[in-house]
PDB file of N, CA and C in Angstrom:
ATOM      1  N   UNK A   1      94.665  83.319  98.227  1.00  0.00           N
ATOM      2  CA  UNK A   1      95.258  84.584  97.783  1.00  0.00           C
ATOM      3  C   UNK A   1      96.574  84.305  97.060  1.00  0.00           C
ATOM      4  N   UNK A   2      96.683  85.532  95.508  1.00  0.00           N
ATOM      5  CA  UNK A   2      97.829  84.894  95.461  1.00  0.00           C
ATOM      6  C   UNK A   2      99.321  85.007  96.231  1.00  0.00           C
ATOM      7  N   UNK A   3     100.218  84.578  96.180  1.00  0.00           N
ATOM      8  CA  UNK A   3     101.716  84.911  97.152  1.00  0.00           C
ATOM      9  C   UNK A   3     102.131  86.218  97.156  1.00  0.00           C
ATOM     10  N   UNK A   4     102.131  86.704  95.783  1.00  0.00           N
ATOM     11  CA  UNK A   4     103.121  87.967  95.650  1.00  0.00           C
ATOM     12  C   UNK A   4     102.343  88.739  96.357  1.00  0.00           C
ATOM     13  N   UNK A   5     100.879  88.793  96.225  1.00  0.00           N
ATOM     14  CA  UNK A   5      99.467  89.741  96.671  1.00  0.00           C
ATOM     15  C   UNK A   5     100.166  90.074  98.307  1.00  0.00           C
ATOM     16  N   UNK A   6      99.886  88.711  98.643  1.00  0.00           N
ATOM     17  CA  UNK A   6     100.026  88.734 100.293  1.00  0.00           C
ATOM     18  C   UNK A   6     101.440  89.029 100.988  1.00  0.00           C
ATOM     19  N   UNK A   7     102.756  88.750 100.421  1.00  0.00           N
ATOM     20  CA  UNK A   7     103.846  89.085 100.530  1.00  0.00           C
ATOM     21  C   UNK A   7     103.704  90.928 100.780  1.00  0.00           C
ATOM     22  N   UNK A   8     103.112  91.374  99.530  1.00  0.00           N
ATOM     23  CA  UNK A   8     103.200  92.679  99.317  1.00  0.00           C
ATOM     24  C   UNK A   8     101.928  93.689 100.453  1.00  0.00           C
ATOM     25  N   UNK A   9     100.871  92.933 100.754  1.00  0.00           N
ATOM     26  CA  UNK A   9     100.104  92.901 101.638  1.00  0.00           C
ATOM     27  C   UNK A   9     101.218  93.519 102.881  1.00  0.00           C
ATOM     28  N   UNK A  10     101.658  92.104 103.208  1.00  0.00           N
ATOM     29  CA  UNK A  10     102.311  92.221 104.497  1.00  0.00           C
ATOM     30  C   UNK A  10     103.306  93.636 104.824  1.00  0.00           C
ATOM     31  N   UNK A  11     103.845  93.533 103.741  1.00  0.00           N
ATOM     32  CA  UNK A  11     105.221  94.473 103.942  1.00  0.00           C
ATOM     33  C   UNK A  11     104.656  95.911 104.317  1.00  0.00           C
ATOM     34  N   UNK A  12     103.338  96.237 103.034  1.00  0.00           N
ATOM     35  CA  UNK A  12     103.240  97.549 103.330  1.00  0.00           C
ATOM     36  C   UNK A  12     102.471  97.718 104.622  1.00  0.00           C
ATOM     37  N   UNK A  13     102.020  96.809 105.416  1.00  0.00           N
ATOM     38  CA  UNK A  13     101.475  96.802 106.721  1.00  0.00           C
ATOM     39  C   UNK A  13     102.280  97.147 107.572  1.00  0.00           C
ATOM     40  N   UNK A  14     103.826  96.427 107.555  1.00  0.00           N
ATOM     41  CA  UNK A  14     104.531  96.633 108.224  1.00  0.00           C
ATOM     42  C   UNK A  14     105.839  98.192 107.795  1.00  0.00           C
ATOM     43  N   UNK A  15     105.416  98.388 107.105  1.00  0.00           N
ATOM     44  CA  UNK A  15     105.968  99.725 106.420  1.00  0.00           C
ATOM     45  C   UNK A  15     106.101 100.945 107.301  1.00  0.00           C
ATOM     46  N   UNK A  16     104.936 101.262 108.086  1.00  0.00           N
ATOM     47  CA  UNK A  16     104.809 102.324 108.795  1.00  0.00           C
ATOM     48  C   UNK A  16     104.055 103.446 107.744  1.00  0.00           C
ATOM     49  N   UNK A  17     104.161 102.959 107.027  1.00  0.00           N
ATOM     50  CA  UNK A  17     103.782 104.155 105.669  1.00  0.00           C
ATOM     51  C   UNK A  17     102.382 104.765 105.922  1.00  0.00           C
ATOM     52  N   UNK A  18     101.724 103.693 107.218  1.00  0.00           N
ATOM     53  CA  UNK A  18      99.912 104.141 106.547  1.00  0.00           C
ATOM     54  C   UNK A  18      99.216 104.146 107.877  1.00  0.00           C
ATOM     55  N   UNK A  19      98.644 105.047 108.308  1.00  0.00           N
ATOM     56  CA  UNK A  19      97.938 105.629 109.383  1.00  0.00           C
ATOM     57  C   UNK A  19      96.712 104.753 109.831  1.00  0.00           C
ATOM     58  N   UNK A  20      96.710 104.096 111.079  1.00  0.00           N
ATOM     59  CA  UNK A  20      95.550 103.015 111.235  1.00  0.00           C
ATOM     60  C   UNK A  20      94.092 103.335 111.697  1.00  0.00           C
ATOM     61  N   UNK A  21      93.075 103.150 111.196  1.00  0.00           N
ATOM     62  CA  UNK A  21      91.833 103.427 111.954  1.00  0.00           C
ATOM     63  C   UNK A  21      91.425 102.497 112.655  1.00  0.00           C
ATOM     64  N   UNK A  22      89.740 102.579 112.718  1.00  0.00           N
ATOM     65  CA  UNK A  22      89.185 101.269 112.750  1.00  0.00           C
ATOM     66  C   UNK A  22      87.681 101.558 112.238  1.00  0.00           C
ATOM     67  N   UNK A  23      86.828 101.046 112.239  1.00  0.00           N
ATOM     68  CA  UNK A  23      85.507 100.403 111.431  1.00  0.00           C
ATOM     69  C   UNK A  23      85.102 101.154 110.241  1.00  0.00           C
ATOM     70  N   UNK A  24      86.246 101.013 109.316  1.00  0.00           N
ATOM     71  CA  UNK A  24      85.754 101.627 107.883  1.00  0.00           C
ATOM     72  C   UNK A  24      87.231 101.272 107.103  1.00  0.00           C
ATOM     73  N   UNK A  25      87.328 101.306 106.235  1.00  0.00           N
ATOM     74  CA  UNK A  25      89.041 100.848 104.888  1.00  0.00           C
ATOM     75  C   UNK A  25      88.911 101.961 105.006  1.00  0.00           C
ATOM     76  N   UNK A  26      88.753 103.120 105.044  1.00  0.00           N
ATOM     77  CA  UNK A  26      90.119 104.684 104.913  1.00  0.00           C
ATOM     78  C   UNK A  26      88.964 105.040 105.700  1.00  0.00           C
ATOM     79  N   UNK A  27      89.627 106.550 106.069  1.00  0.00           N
ATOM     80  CA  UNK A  27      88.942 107.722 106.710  1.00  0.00           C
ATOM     81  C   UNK A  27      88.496 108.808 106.064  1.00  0.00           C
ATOM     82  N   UNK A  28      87.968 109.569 105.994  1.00  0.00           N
ATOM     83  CA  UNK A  28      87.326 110.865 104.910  1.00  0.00           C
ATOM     84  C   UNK A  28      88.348 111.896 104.795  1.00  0.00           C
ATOM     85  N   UNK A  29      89.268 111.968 103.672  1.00  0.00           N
ATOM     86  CA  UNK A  29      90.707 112.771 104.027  1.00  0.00           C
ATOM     87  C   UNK A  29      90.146 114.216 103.706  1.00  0.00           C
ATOM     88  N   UNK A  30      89.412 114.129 103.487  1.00  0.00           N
ATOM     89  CA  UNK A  30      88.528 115.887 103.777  1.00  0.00           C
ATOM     90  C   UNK A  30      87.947 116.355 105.139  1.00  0.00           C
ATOM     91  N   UNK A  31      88.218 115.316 105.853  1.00  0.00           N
ATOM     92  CA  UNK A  31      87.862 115.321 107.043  1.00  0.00           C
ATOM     93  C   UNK A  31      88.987 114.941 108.285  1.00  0.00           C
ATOM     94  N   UNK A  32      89.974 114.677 108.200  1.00  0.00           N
ATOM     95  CA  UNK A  32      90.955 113.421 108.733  1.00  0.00           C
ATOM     96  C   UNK A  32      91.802 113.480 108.106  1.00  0.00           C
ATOM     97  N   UNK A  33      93.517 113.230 108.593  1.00  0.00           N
ATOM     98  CA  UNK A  33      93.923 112.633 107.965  1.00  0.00           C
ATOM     99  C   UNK A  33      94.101 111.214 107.569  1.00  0.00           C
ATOM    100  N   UNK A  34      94.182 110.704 105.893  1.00  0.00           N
ATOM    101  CA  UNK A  34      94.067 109.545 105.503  1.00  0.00           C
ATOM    102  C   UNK A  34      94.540 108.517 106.212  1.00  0.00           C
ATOM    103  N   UNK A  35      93.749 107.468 106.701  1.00  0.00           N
ATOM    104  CA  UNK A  35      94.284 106.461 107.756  1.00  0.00           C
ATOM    105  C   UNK A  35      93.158 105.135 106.723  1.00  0.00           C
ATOM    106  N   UNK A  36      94.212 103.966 107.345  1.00  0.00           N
ATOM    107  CA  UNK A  36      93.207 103.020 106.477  1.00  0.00           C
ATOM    108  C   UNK A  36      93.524 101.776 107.915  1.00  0.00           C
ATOM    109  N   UNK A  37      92.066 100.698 107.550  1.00  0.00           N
ATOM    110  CA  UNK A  37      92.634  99.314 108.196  1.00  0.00           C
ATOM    111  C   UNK A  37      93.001  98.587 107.719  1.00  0.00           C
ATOM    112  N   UNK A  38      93.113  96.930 107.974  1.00  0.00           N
ATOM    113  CA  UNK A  38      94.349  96.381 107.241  1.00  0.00           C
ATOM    114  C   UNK A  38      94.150  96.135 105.794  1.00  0.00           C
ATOM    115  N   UNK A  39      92.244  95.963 106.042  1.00  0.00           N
ATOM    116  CA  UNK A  39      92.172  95.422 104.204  1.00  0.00           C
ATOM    117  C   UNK A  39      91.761  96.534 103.751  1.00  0.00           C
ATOM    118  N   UNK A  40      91.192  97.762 103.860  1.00  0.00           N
ATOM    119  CA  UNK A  40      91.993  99.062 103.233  1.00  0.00           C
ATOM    120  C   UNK A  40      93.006  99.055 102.686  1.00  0.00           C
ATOM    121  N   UNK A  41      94.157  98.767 103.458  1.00  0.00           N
ATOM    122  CA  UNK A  41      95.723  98.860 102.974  1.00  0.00           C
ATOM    123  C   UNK A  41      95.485  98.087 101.825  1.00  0.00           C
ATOM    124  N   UNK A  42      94.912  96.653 102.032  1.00  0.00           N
ATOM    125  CA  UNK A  42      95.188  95.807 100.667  1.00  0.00           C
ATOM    126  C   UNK A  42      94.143  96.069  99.173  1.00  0.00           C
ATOM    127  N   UNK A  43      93.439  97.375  99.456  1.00  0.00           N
ATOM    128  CA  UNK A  43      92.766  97.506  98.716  1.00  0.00           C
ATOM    129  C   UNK A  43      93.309  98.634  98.170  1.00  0.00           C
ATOM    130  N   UNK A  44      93.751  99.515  98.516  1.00  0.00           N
ATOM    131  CA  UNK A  44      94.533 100.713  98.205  1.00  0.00           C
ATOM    132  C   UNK A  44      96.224 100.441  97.397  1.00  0.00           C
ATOM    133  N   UNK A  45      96.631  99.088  97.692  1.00  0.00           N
ATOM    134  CA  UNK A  45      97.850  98.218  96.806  1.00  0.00           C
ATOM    135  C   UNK A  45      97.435  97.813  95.678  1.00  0.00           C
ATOM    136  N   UNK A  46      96.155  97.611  95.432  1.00  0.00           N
ATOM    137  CA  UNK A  46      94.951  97.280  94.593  1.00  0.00           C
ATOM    138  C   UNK A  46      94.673  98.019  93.327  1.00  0.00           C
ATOM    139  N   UNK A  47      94.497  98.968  94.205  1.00  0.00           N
ATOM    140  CA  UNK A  47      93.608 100.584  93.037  1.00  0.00           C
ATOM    141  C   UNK A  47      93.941 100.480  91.973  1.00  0.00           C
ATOM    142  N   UNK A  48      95.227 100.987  91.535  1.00  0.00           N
ATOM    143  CA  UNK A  48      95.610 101.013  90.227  1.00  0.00           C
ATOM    144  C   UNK A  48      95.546  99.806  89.230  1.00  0.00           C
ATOM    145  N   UNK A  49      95.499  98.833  89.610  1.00  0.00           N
ATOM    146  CA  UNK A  49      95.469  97.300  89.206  1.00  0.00           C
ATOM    147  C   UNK A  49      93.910  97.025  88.873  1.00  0.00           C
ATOM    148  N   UNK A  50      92.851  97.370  89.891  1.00  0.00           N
ATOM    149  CA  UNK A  50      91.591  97.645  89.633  1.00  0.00           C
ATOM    150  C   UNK A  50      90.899  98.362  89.032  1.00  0.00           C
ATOM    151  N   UNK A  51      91.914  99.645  88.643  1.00  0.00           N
ATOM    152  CA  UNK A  51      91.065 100.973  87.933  1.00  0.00           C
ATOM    153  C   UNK A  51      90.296 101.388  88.479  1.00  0.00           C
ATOM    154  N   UNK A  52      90.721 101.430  90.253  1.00  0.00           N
ATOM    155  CA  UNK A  52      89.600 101.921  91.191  1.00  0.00           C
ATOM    156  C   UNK A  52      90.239 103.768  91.776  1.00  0.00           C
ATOM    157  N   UNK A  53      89.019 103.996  92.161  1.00  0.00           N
ATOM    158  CA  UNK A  53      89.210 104.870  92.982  1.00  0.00           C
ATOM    159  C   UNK A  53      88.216 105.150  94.007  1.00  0.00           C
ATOM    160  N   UNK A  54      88.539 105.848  95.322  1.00  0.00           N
ATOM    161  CA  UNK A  54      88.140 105.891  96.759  1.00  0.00           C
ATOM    162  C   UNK A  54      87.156 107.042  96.712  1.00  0.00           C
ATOM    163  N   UNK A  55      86.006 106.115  96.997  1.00  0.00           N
ATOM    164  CA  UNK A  55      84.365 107.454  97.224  1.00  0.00           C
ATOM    165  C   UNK A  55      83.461 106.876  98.126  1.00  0.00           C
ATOM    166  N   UNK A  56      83.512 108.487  98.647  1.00  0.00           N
ATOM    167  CA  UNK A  56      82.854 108.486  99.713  1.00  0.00           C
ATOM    168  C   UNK A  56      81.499 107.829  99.652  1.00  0.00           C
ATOM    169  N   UNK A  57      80.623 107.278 100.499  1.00  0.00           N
ATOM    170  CA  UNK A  57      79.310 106.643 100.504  1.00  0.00           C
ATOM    171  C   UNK A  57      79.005 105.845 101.587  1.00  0.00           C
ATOM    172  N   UNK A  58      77.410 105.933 101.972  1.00  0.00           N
ATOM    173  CA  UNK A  58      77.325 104.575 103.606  1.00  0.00           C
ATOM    174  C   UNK A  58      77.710 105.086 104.576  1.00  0.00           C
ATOM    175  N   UNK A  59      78.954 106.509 105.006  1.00  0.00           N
ATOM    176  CA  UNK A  59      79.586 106.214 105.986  1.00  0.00           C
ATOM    177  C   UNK A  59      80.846 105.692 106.280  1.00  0.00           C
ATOM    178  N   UNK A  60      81.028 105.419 105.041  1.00  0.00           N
ATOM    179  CA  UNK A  60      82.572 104.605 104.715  1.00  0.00           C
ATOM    180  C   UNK A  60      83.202 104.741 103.119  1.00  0.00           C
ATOM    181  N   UNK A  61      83.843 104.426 103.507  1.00  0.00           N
ATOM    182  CA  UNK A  61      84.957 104.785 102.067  1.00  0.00           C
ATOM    183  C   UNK A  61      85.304 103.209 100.740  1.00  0.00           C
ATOM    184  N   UNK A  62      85.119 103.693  99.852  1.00  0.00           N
ATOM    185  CA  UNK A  62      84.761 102.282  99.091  1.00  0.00           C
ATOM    186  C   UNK A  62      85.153 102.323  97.955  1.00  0.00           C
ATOM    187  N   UNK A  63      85.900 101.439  97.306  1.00  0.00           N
ATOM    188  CA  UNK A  63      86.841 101.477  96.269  1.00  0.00           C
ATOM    189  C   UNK A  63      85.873 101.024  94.702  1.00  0.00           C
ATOM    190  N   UNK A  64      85.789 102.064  94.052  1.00  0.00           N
ATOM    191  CA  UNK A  64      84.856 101.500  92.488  1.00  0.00           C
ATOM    192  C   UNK A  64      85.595 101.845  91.310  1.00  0.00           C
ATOM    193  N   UNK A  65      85.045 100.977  90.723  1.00  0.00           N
ATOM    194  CA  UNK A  65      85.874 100.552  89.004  1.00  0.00           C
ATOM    195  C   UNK A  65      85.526 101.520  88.126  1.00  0.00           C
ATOM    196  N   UNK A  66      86.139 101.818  86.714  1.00  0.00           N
ATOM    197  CA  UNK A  66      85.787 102.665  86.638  1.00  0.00           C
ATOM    198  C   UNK A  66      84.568 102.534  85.764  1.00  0.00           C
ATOM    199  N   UNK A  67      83.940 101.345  85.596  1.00  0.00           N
ATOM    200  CA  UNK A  67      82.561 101.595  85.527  1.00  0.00           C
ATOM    201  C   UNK A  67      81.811 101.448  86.125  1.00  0.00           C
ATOM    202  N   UNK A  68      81.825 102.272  87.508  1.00  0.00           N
ATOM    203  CA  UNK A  68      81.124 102.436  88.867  1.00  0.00           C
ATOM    204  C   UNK A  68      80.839 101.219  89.555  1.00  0.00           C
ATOM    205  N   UNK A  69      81.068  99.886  89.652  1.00  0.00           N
ATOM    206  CA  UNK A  69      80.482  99.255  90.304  1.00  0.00           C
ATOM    207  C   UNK A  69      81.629  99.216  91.937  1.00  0.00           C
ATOM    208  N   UNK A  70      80.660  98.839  92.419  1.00  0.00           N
ATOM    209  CA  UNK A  70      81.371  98.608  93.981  1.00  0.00           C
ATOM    210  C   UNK A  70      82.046  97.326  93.799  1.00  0.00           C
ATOM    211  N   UNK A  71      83.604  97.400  94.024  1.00  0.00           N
ATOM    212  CA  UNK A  71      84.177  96.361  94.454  1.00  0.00           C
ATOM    213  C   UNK A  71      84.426  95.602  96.161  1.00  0.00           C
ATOM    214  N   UNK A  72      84.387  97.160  96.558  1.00  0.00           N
ATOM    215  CA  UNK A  72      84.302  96.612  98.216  1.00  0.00           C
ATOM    216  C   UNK A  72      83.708  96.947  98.948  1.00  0.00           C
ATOM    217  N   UNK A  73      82.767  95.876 100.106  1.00  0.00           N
ATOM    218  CA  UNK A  73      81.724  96.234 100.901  1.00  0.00           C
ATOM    219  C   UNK A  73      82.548  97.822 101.791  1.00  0.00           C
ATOM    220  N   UNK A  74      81.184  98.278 102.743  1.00  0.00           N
ATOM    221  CA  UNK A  74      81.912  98.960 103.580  1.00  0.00           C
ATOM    222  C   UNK A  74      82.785  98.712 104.406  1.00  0.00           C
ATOM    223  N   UNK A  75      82.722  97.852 104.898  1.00  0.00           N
ATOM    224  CA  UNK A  75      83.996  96.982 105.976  1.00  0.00           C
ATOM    225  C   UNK A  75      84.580  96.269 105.233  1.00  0.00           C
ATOM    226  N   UNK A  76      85.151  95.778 103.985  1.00  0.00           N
ATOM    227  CA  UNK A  76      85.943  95.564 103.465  1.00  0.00           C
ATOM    228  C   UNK A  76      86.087  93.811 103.437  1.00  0.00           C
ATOM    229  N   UNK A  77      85.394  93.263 103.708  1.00  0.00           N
ATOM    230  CA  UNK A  77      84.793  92.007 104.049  1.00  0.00           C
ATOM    231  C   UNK A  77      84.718  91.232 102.261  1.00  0.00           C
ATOM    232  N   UNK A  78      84.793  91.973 101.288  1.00  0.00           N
ATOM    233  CA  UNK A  78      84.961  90.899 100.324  1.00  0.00           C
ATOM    234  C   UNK A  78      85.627  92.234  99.270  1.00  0.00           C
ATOM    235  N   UNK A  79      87.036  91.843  99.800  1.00  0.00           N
ATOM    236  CA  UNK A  79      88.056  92.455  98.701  1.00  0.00           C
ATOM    237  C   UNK A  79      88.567  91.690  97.995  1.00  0.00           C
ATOM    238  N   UNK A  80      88.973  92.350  96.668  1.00  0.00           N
ATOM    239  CA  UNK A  80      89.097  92.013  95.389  1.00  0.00           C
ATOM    240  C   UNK A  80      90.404  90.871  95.208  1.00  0.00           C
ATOM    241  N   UNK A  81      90.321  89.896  95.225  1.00  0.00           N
ATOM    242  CA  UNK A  81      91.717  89.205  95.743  1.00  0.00           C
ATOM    243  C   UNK A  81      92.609  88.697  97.023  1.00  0.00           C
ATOM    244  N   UNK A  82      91.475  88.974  97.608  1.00  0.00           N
ATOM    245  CA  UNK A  82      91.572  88.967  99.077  1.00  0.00           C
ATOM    246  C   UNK A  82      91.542  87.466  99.762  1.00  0.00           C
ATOM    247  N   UNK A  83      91.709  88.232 101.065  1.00  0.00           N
ATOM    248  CA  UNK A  83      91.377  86.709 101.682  1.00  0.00           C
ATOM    249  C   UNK A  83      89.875  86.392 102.006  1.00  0.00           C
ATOM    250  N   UNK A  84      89.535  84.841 101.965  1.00  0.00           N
ATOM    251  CA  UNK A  84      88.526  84.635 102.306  1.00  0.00           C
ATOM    252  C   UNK A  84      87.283  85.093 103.667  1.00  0.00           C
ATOM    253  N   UNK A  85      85.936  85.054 102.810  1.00  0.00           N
ATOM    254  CA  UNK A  85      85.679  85.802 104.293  1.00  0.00           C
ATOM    255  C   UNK A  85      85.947  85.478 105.686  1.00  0.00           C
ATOM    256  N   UNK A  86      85.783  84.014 106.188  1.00  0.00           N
ATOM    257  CA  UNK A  86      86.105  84.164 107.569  1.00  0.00           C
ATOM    258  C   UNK A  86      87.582  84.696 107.976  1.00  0.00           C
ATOM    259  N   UNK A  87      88.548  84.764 106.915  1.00  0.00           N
ATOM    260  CA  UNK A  87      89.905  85.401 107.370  1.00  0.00           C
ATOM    261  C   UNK A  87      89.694  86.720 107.263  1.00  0.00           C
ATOM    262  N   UNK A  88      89.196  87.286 105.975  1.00  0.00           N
ATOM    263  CA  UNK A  88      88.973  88.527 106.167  1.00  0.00           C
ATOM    264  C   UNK A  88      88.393  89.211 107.781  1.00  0.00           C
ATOM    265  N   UNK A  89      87.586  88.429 108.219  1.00  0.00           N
ATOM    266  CA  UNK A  89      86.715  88.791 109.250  1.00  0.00           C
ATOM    267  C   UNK A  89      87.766  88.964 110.459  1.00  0.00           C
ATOM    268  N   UNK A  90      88.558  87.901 110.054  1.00  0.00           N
ATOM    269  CA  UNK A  90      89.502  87.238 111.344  1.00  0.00           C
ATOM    270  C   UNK A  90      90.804  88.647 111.489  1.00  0.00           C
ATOM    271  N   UNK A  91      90.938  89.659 110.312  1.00  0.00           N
ATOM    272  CA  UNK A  91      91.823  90.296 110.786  1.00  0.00           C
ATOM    273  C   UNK A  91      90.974  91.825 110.499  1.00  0.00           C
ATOM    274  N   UNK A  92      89.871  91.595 109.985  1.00  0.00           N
ATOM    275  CA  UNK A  92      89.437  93.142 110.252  1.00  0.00           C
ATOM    276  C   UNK A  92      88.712  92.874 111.772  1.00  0.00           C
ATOM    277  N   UNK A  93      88.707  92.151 112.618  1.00  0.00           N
ATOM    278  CA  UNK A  93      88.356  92.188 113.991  1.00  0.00           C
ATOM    279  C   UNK A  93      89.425  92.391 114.804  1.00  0.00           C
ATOM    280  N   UNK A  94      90.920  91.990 114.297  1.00  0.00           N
ATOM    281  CA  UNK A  94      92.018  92.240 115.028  1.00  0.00           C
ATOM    282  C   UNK A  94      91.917  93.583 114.916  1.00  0.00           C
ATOM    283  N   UNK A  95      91.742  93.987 113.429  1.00  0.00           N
ATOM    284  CA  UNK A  95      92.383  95.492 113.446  1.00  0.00           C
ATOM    285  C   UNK A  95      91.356  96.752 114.584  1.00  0.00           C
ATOM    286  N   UNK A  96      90.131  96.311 114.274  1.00  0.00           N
ATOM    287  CA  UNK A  96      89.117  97.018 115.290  1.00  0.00           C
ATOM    288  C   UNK A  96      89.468  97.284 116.563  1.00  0.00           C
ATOM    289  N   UNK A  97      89.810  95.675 116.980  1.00  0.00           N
ATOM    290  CA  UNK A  97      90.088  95.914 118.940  1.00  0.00           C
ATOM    291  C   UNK A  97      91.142  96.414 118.728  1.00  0.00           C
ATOM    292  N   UNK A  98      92.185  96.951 118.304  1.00  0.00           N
ATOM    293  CA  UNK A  98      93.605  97.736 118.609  1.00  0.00           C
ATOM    294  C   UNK A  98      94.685  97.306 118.128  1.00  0.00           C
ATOM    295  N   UNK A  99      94.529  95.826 117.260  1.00  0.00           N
ATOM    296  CA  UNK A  99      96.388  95.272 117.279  1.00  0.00           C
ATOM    297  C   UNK A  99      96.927  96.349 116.345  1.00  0.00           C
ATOM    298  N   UNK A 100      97.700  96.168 116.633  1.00  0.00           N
ATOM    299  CA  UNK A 100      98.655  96.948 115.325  1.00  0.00           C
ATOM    300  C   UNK A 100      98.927  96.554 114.301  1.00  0.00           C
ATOM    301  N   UNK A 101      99.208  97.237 113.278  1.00  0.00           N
ATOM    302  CA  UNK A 101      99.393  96.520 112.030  1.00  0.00           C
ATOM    303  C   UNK A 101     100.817  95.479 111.947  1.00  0.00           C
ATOM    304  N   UNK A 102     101.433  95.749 112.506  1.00  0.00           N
ATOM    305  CA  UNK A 102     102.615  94.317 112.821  1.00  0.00           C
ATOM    306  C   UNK A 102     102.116  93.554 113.215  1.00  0.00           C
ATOM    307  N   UNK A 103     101.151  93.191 114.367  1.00  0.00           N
ATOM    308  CA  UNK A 103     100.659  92.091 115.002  1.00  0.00           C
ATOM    309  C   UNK A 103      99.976  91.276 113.747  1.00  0.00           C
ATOM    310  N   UNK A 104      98.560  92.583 113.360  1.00  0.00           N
ATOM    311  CA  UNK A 104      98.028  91.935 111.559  1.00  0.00           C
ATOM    312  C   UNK A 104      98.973  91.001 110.753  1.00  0.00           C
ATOM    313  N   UNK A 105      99.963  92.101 110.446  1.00  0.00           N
ATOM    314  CA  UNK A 105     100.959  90.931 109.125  1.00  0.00           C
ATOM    315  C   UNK A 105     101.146  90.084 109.872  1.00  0.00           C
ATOM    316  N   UNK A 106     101.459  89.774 110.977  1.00  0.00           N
ATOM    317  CA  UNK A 106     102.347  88.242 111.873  1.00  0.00           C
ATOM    318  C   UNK A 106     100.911  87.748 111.526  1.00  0.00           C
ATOM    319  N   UNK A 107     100.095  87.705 111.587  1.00  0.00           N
ATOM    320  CA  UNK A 107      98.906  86.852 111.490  1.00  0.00           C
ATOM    321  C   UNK A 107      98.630  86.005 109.848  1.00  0.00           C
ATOM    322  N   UNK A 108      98.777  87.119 109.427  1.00  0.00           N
ATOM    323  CA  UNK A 108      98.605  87.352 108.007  1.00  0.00           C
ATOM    324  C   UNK A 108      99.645  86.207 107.649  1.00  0.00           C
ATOM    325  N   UNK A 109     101.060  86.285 107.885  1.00  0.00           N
ATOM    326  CA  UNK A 109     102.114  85.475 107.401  1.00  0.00           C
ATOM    327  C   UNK A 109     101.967  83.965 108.277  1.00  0.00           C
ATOM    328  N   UNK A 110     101.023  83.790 109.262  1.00  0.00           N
ATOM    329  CA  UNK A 110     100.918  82.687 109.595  1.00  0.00           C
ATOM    330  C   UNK A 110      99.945  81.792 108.975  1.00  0.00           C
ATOM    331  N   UNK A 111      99.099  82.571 108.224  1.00  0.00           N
ATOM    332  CA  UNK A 111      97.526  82.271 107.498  1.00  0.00           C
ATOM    333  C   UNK A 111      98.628  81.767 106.359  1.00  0.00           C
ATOM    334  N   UNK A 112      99.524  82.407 105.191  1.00  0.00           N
ATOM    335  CA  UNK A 112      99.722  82.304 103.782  1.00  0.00           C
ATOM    336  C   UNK A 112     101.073  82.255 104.052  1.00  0.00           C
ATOM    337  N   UNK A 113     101.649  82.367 104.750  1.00  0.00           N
ATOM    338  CA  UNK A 113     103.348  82.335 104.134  1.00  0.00           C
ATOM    339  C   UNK A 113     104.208  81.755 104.660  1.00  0.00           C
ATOM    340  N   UNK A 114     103.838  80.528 106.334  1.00  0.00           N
ATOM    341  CA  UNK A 114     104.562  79.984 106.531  1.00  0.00           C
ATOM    342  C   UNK A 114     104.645  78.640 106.269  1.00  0.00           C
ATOM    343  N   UNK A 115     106.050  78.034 106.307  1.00  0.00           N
ATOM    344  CA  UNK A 115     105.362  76.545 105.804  1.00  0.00           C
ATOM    345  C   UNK A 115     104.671  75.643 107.163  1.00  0.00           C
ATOM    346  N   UNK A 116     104.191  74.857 106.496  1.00  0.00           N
ATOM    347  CA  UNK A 116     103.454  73.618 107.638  1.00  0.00           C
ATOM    348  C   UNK A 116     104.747  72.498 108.027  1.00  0.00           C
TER     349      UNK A 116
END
């Protein structure tokens, strides 16, 4: 991933800015209010950069270009710039069982941003 990506990743995790779920990247804000998990968050830092926008489908919420193709599965498992899948996996399973999104970024910054 690149640095700035994941730097910026982290922060807005730790922001407070964004309402947490679990087994889906956002919630149906016609239904809910808007809550996302962690790679939600990093897909929603994304959007505008992607020329995406958030539609409904599956059961889950899913970010497409604007010449419709799907950029991200429903669980969010291969986002656009993202981390690889077994990391991906490794923190959309944190986010499921309950950590919080601080616990996420500490993870996150131990994966990409600290030194060895």
């Amino acid at each position: 991933m690149e640095k700035e990506l994941v730097i910026k990743w982290v922060e807005e995790l730790e922001s407070g800015k964004y309402e947490q779920c679990k087994g889906q990247l956002m919630t149906n804000p016609a239904h809910d209010e808007k809550a996302f998990c962690c790679l939600g968050v990093l897909c929603e830092i994304q959007k505008d950069k992607l020329y995406g926008e958030w539609v409904a489908g599956c059961g889950a919420w899913h970010l497409m270009s604007e010449g419709g193709g799907v950029y991200v599965a429903a669980w969010g498992i291969d986002v656009p710039n993202g981390p690889p899948q077994p990391f991906a996996r490794v923190v959309s399973d944190m986010n499921d069982e309950g950590k919080t999104f601080k616990e996420i970024a500490q993870r996150i910054r131990e994966e990409y941003l600290e030194e060895e």
